[in-house]
Protein backbone atom coordinates (compact mmCIF):
# COMPACT_ATOMS: atom_id res chain seq x y z
CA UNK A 1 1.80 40.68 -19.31
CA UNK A 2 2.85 37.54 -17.39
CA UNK A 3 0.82 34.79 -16.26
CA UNK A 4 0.14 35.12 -12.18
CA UNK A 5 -0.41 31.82 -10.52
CA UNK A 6 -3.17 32.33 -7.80
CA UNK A 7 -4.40 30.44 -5.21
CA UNK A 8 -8.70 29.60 -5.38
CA UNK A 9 -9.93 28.86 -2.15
CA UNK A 10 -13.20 27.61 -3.62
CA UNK A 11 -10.77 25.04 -5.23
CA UNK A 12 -11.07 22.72 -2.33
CA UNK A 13 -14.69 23.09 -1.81
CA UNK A 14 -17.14 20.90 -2.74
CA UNK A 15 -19.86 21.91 -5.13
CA UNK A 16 -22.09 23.33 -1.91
CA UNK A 17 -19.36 25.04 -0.54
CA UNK A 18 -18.29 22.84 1.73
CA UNK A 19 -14.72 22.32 3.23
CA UNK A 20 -13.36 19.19 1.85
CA UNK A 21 -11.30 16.96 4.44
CA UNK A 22 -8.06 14.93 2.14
CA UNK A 23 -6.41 12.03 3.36
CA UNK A 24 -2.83 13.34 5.05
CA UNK A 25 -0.72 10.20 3.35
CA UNK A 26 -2.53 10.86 -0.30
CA UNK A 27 -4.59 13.96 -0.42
CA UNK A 28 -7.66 11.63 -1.76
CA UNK A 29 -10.99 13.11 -0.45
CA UNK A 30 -12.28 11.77 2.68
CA UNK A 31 -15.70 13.33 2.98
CA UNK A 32 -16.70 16.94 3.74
CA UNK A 33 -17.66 19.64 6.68
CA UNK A 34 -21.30 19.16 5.70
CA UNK A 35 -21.34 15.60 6.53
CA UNK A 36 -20.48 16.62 10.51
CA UNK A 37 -22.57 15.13 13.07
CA UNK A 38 -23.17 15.73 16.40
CA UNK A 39 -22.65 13.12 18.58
CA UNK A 40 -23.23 12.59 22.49
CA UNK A 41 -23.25 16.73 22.17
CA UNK A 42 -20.85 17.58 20.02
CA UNK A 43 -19.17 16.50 16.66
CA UNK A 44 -15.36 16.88 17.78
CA UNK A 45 -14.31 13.88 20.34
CA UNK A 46 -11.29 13.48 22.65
CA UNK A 47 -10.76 10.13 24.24
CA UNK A 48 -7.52 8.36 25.47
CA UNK A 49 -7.27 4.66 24.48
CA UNK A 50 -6.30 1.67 26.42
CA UNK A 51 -2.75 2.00 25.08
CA UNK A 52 -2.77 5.55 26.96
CA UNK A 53 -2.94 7.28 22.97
CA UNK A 54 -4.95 10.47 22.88
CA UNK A 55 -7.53 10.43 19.92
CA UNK A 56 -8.85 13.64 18.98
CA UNK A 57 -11.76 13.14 16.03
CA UNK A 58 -14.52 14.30 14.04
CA UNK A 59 -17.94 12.80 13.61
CA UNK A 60 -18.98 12.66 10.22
CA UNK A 61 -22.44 11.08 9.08
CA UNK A 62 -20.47 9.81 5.94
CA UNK A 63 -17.14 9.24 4.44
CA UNK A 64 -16.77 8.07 0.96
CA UNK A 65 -13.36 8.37 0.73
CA UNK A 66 -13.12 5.55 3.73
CA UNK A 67 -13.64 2.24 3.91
CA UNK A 68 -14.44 0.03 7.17
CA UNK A 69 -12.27 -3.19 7.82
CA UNK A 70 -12.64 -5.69 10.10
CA UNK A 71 -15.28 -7.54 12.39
CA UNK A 72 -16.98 -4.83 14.92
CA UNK A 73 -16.25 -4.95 18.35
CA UNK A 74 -18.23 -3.26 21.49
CA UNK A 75 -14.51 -3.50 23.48
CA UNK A 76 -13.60 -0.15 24.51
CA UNK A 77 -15.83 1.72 22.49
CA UNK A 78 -16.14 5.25 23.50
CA UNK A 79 -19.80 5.28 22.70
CA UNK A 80 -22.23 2.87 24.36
CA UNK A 81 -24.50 0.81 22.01
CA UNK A 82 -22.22 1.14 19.05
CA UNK A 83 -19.72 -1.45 18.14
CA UNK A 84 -16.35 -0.05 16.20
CA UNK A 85 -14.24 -1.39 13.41
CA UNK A 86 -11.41 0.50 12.24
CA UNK A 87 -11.18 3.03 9.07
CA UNK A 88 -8.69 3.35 6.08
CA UNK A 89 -8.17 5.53 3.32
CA UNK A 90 -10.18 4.05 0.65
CA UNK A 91 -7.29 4.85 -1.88
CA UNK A 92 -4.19 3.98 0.33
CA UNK A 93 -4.75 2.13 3.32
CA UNK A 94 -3.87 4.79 5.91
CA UNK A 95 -5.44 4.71 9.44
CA UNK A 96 -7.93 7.35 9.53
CA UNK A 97 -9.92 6.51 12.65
CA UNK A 98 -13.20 4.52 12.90
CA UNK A 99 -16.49 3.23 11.66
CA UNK A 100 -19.48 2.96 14.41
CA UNK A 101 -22.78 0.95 13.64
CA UNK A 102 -25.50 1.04 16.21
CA UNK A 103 -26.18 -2.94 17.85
CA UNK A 104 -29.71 -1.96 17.86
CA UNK A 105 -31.70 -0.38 15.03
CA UNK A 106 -33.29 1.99 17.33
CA UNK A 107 -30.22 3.55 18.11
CA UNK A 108 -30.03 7.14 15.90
CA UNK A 109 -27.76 7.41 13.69
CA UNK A 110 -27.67 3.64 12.58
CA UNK A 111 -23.88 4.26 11.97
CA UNK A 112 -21.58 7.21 11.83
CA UNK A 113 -17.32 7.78 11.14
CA UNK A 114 -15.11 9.04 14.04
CA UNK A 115 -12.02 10.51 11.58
CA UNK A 116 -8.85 11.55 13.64
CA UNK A 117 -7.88 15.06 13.32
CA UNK A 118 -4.40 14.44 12.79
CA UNK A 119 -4.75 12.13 9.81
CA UNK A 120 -7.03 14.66 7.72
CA UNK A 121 -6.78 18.16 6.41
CA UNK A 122 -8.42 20.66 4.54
CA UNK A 123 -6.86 23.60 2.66
């Protein structure tokens, strides 16, 4: 009898059960569905940018497969009392969206991630 190859959806779930979201450049993990947060109502964001760019994101309360770059600016940030940097891949330097820390510490959450849709997926 031959071998069949078969596809395991739990294979891209994290050890909770959890959808994983991969980097679209290098399929390196990102972070996961349990780490959505809502934010100003919701955890899924669409904003258009000075350039005129539509940016449709998540909010995630962490993202271990990102790293933050850059001095934080309040200019144009989409949510008031949070300064932005922006957010790369941790393991190839693609643009993934962008890192928010609060200016004051009462603000809840101290920080959060704002990932683009389009430059994540999950299978």
């Amino acid at each position: 009898m031959g071998h069949l190859d078969t596809y395991d959806p739990m294979e891209k779930l994290g050890g909770n059960g959890n959808k994983a979201y991969q980097c679209v450049v290098c399929d390196s993990l990102i972070t996961y569905s349990d780490r959505l947060i809502t934010i100003q109502g919701s955890d899924r964001h669409l904003f258009i940018n000075p350039h005129g760019i539509e940016c449709d994101f998540h909010t995630f309360s962490s993202c271990p497969g990102a790293v933050a770059i850059g001095e934080g600016t309040e200019e144009y940030s989409w949510f008031v009392g949070y300064q932005w940097r922006m957010a790369f891949c941790r393991n190839c330097g693609a643009h993934l969206g962008w890192h928010y820390e609060a200016i004051s510490q009462i603000l809840r959450p101290l920080d959060f991630w704002g990932i683009l849709i389009s430059n994540i997926h999950s299978e």
